[in-house]
N, C-alpha and C. Protein backbone atom coordinates (compact mmCIF):
# COMPACT_ATOMS: atom_id res chain seq x y z
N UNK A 1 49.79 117.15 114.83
CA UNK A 1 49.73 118.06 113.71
C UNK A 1 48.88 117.43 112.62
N UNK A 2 47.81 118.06 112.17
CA UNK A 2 47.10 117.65 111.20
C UNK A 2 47.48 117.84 109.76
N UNK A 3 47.61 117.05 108.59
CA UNK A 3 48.06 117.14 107.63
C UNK A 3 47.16 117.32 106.78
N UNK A 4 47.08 118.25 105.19
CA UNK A 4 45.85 118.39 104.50
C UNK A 4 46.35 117.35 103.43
N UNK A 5 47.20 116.28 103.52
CA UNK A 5 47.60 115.73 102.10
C UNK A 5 48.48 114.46 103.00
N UNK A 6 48.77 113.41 101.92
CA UNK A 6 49.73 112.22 102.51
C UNK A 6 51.26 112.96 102.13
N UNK A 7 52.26 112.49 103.04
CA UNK A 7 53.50 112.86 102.35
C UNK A 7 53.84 112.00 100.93
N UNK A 8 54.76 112.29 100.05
CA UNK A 8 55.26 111.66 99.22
C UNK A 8 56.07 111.33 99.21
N UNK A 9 56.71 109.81 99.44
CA UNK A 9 58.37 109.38 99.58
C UNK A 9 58.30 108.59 98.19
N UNK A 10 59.72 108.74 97.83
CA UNK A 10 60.07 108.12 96.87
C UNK A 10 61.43 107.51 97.14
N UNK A 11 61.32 105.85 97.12
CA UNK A 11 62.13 104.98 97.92
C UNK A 11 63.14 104.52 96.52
N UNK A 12 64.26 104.79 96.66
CA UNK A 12 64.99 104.02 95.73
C UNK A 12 66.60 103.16 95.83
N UNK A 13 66.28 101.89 95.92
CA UNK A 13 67.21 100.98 96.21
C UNK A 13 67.15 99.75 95.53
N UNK A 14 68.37 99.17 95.06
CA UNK A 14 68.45 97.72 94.37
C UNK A 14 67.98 96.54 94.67
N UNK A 15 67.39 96.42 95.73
CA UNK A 15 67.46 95.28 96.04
C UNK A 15 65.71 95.31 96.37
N UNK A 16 65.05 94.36 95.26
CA UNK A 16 63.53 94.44 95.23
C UNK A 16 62.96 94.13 96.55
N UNK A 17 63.66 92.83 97.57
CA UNK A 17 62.74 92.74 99.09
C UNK A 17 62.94 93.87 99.81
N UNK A 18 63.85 94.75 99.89
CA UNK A 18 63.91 96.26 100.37
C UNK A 18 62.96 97.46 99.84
N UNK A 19 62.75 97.30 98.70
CA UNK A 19 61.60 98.05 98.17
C UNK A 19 60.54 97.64 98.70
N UNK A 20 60.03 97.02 98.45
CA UNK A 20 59.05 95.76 99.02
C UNK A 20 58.39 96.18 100.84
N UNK A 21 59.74 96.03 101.28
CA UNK A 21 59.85 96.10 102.61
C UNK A 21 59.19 97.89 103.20
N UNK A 22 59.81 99.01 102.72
CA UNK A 22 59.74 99.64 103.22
C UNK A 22 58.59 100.22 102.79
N UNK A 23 58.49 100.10 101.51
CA UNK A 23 57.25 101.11 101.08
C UNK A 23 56.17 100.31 101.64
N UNK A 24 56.06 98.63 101.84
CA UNK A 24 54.88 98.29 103.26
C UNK A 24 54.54 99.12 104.69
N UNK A 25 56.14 99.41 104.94
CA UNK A 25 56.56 100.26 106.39
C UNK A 25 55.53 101.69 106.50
N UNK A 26 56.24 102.50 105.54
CA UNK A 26 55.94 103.60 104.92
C UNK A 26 54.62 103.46 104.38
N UNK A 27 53.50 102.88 104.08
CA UNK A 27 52.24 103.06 103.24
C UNK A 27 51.57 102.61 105.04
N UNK A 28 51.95 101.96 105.64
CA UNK A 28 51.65 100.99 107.15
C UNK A 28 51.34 102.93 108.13
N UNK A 29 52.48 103.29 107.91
CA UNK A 29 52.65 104.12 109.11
C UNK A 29 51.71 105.83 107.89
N UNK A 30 51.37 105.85 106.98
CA UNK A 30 50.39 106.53 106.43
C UNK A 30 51.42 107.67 105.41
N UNK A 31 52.17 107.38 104.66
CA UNK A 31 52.80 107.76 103.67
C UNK A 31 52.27 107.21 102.65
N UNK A 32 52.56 108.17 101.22
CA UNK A 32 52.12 107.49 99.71
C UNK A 32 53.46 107.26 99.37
N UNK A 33 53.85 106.05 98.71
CA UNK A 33 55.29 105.93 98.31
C UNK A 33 54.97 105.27 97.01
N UNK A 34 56.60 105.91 96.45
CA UNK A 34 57.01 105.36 94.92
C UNK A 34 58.26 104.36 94.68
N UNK A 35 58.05 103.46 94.28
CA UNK A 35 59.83 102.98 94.64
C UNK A 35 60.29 102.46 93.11
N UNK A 36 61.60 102.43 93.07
CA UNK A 36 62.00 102.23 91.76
C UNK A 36 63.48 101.87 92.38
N UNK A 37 64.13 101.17 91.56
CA UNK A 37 65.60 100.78 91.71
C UNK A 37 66.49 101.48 90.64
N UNK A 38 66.07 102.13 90.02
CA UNK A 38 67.02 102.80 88.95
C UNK A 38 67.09 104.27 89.60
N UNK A 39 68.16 104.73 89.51
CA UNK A 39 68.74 106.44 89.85
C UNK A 39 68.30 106.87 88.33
N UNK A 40 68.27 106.29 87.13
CA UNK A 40 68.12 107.38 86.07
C UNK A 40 66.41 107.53 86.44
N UNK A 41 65.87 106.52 86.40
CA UNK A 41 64.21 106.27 86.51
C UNK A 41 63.68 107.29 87.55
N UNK A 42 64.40 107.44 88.55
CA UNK A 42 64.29 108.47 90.44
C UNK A 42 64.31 109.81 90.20
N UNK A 43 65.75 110.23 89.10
CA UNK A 43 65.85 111.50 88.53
C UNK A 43 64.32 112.06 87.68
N UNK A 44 64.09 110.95 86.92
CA UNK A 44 63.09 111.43 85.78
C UNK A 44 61.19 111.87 87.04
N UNK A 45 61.46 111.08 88.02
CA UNK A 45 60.15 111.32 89.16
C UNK A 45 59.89 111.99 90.14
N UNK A 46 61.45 112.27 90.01
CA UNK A 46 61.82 113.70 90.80
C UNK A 46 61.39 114.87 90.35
N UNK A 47 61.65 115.00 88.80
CA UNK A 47 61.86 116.15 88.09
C UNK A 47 59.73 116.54 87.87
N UNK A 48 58.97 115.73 88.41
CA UNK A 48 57.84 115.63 88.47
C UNK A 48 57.50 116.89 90.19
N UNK A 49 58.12 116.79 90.54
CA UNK A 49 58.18 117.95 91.80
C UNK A 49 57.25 117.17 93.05
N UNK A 50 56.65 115.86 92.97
CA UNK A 50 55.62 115.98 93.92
C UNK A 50 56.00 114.83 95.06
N UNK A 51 57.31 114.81 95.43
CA UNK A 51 57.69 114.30 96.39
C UNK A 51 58.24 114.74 97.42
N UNK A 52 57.87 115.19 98.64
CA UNK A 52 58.59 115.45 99.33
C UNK A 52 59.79 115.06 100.18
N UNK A 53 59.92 113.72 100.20
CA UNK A 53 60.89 112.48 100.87
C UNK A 53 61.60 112.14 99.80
N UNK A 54 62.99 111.85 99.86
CA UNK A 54 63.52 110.60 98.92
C UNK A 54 64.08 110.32 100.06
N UNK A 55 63.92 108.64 99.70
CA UNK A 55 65.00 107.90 100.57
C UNK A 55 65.06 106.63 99.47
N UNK A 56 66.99 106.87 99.74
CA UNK A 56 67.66 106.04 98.54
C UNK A 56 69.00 105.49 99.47
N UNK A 57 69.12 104.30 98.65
CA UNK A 57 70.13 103.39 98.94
C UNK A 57 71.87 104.19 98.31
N UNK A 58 72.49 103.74 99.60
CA UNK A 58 73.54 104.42 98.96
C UNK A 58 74.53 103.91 97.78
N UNK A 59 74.02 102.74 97.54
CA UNK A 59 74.26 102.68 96.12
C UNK A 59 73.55 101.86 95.42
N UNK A 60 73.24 102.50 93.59
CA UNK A 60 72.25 102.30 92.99
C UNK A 60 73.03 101.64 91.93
N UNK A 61 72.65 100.32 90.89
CA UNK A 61 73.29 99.66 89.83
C UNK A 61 73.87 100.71 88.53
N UNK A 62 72.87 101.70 88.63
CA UNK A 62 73.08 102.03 87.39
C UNK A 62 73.67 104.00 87.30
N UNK A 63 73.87 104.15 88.79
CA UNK A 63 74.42 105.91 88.88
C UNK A 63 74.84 105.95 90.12
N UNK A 64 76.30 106.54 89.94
CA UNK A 64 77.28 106.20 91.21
C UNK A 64 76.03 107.39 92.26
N UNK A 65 75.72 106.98 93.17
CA UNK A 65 75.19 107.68 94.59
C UNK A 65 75.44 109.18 94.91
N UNK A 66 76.66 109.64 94.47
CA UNK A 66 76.97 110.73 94.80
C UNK A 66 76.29 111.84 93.33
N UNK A 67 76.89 111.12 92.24
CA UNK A 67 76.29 111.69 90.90
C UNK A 67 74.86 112.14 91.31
N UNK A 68 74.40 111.09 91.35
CA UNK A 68 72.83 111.49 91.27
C UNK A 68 72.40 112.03 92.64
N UNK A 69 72.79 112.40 93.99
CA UNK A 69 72.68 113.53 94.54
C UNK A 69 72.91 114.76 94.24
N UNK A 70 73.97 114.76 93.24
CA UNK A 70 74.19 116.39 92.88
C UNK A 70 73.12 116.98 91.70
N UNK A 71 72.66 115.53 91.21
CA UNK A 71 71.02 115.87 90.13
C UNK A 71 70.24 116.44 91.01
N UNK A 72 70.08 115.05 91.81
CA UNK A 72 68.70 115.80 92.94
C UNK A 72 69.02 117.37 93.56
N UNK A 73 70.27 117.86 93.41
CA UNK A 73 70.17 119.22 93.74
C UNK A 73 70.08 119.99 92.62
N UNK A 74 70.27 119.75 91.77
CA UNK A 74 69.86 120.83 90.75
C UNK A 74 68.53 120.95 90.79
N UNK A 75 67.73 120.01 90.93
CA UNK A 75 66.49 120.50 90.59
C UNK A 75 65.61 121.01 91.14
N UNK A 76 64.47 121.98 90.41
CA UNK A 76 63.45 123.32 90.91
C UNK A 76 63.06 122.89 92.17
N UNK A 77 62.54 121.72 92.64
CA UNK A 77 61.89 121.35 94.11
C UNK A 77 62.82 120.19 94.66
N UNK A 78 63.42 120.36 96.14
CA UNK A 78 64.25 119.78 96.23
C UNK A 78 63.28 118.88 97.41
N UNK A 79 63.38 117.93 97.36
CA UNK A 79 63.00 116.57 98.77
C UNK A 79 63.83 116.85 99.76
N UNK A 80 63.55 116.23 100.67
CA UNK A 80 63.93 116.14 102.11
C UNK A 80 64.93 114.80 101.38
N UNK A 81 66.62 114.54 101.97
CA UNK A 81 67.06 113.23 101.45
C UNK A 81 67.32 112.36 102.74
N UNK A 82 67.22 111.29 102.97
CA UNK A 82 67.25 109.86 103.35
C UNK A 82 68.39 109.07 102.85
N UNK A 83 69.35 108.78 103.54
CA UNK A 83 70.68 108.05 102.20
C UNK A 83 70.47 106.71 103.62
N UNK A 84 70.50 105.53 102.93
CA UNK A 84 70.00 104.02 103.49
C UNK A 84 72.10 103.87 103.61
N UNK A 85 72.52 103.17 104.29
CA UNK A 85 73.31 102.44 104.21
C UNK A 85 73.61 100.98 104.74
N UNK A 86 74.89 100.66 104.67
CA UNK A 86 74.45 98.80 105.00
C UNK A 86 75.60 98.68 105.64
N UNK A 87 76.69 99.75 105.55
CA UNK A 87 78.10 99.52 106.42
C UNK A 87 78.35 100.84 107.03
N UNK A 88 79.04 100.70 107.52
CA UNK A 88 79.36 102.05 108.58
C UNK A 88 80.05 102.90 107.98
N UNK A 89 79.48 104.02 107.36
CA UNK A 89 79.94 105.53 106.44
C UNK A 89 81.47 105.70 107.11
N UNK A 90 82.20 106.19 105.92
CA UNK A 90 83.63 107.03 106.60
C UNK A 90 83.22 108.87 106.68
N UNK A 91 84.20 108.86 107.37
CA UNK A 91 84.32 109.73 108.17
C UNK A 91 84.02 111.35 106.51
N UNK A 92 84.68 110.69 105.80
CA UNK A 92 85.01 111.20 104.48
C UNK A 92 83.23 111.51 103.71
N UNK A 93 82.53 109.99 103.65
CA UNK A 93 81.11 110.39 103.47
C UNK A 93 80.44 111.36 104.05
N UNK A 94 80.66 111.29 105.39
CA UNK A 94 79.67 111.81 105.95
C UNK A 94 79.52 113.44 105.44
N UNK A 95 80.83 113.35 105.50
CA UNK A 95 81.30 115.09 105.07
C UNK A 95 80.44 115.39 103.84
N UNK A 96 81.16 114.26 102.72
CA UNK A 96 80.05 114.35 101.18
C UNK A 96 78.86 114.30 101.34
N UNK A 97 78.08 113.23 102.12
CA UNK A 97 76.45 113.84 102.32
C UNK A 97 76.24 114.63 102.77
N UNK A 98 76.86 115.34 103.51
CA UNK A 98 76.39 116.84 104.29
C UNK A 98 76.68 117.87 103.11
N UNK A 99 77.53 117.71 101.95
CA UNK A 99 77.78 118.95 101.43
C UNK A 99 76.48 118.72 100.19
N UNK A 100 76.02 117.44 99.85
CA UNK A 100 75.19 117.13 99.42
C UNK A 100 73.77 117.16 99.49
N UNK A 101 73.46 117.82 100.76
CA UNK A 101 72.20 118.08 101.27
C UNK A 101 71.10 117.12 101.97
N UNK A 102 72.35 115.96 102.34
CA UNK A 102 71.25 114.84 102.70
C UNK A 102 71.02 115.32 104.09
N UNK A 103 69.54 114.88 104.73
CA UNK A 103 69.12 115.39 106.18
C UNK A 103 69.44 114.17 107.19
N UNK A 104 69.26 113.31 106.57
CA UNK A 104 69.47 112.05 107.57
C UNK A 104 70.23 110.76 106.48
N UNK A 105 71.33 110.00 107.66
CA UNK A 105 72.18 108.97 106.99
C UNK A 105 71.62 107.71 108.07
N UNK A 106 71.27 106.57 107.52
CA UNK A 106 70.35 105.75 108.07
C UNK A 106 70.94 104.06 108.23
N UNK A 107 70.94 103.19 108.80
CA UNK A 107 71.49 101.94 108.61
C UNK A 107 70.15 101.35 108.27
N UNK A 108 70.33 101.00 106.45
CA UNK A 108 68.91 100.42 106.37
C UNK A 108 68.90 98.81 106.51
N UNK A 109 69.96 98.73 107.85
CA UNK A 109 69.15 97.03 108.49
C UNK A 109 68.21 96.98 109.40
N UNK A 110 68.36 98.40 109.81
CA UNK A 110 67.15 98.90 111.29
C UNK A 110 65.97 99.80 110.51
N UNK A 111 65.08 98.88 110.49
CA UNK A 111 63.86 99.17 109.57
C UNK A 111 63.10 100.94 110.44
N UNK A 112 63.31 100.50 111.69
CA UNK A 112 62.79 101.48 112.45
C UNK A 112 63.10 102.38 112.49
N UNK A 113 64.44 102.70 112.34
CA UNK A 113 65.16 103.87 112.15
C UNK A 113 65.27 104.50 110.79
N UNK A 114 64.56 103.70 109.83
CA UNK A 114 64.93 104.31 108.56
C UNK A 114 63.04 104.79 108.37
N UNK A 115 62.23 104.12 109.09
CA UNK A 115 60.63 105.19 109.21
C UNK A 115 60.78 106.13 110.08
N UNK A 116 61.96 105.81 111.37
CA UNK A 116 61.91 107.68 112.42
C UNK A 116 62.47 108.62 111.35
N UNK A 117 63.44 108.12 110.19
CA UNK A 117 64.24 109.09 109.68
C UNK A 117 63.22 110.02 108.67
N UNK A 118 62.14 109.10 107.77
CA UNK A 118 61.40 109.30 107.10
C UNK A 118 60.74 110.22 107.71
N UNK A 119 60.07 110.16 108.95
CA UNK A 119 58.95 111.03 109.61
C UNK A 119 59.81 112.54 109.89
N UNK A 120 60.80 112.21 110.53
CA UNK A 120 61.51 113.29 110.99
C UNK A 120 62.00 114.48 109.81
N UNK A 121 61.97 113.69 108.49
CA UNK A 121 62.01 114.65 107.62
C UNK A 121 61.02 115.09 107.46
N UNK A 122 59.58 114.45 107.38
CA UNK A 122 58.35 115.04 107.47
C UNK A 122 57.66 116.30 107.98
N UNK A 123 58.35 116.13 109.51
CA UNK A 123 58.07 116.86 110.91
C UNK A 123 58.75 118.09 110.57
N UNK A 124 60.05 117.95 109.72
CA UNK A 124 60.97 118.88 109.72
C UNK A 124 60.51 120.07 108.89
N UNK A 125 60.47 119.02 107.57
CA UNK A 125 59.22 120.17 106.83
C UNK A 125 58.27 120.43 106.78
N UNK A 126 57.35 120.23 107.28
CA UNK A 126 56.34 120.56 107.83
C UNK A 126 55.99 121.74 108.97
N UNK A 127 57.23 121.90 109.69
CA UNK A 127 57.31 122.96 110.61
C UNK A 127 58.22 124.28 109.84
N UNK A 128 59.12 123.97 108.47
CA UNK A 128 59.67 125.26 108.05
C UNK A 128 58.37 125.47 106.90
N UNK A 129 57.27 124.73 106.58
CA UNK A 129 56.27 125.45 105.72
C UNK A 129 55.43 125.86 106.62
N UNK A 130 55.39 125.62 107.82
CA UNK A 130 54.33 126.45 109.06
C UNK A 130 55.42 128.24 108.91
N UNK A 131 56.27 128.05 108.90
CA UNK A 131 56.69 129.38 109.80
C UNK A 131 57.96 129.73 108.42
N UNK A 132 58.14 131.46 108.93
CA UNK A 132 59.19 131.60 108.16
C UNK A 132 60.22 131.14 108.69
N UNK A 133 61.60 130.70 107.57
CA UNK A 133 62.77 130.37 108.33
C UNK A 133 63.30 131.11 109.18
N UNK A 134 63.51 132.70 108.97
CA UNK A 134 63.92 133.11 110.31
C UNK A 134 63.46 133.30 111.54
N UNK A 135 62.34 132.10 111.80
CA UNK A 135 62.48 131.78 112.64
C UNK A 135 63.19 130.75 113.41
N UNK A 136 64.02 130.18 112.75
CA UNK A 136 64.39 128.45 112.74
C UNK A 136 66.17 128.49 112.76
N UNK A 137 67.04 128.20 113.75
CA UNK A 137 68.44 128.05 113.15
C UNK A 137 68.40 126.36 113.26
N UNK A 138 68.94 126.28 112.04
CA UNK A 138 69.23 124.63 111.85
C UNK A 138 70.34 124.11 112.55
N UNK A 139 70.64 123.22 112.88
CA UNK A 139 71.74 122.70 114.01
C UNK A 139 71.86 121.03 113.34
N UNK A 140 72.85 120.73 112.96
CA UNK A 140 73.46 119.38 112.32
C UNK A 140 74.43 119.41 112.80
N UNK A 141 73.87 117.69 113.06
CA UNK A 141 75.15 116.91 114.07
C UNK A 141 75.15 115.70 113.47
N UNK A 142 76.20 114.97 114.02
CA UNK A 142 76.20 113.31 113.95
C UNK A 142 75.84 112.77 115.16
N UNK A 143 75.30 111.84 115.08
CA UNK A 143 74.87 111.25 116.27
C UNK A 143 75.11 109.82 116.59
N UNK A 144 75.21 109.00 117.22
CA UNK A 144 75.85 107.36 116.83
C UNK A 144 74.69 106.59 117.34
N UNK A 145 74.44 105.70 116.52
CA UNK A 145 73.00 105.35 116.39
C UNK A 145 73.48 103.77 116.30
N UNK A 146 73.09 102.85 117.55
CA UNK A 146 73.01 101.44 117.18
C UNK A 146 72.44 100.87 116.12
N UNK A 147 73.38 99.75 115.18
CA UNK A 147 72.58 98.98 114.49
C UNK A 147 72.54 97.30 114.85
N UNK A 148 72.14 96.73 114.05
CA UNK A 148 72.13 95.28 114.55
C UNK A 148 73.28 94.87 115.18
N UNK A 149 73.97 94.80 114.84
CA UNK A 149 75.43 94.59 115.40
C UNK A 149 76.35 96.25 116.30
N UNK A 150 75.67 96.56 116.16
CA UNK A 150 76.09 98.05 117.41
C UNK A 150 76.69 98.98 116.52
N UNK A 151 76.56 98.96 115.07
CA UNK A 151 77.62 100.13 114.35
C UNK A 151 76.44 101.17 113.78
N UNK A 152 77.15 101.84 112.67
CA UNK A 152 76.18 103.06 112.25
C UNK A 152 76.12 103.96 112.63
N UNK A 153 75.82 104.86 111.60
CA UNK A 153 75.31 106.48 111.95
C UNK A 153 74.54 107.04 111.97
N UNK A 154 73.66 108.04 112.64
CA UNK A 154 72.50 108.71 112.35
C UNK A 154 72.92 109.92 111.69
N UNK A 155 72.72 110.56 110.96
CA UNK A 155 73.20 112.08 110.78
C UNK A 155 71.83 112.46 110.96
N UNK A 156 71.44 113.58 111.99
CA UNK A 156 69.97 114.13 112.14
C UNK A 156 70.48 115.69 111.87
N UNK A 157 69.39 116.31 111.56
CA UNK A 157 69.62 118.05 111.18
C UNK A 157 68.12 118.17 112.09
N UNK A 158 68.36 119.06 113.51
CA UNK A 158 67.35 119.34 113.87
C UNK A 158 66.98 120.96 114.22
N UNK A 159 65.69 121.16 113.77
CA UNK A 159 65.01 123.03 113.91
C UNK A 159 65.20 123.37 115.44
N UNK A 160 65.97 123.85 115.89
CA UNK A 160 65.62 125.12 117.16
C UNK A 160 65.39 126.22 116.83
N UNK A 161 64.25 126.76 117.07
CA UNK A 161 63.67 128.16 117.68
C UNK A 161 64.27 129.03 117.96
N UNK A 162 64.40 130.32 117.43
CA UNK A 162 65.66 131.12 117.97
C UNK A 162 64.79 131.84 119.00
């Protein structure tokens, strides 16, 4: 699929060699990325409309994780979301990111899985701005996704064709 533009991710997590890390990943594999460690700083670059990706750590120093998902939904253009984690989500999260609108839940110790997650949001939108949605029923699942040590979750939301 040919693209007329780079995607826009906007990476936000505390921990500067993780910033570091991915937006190398992400700029490597042909994304433009923004990264910042502050949730108030993410809100204010959001509200700029020209990102299509966020992918954020599930927790930020300065705005409990969930708060500032329910920002990122208020606002006029919403991103594709990415939520990074480092321990194995309860059963209870998963529920809250799903009511939250996140597309994918990621173990960000598996670098690889947190650029399939990135792309796959890409792919995702990219195929509901090809076509109208009714053509598309969305289908979300959990899926169990090895991490370094064998734990973790994937949460994927994938387009079938009706």
């Amino acid at each position: 699929m040919q693209r007329d533009r780079k995607v826009n991710v906007l990476i936000v997590d505390n921990n500067d060699q993780i910033l570091w890390k991915f937006q190398q990943l992400l700029e490597d594999a042909g994304f433009n990325t923004t990264a910042t460690w502050s949730g108030h700083e993410a809100l204010g670059l959001l509200r700029s409309g020209v990102f299509d990706v966020l992918l954020v750590d599930d927790y930020l120093p300065d705005l409990h994780s969930h708060d500032f998902l329910e920002q990122v939904n208020r606002l006029a253009v919403q991103p594709s979301i990415v939520v990074m984690h480092s321990d194995t989500p309860k059963s209870d999260d998963l529920r809250c990111y799903e009511s939250l609108g996140v597309a994918q839940l990621v173990d960000k110790r598996n670098p690889i899985s947190v650029c399939q997650a990135v792309s796959f949001c890409d792919v995702e939108q990219s195929l509901v701005q090809q076509a109208p949605a009714a053509m598309f029923n969305v289908d979300e699942n959990v899926a169990r996704h090895a991490g370094p040590q064998g734990e973790g979750f994937l949460c994927e939301t994938s387009l079938h064709a009706k």
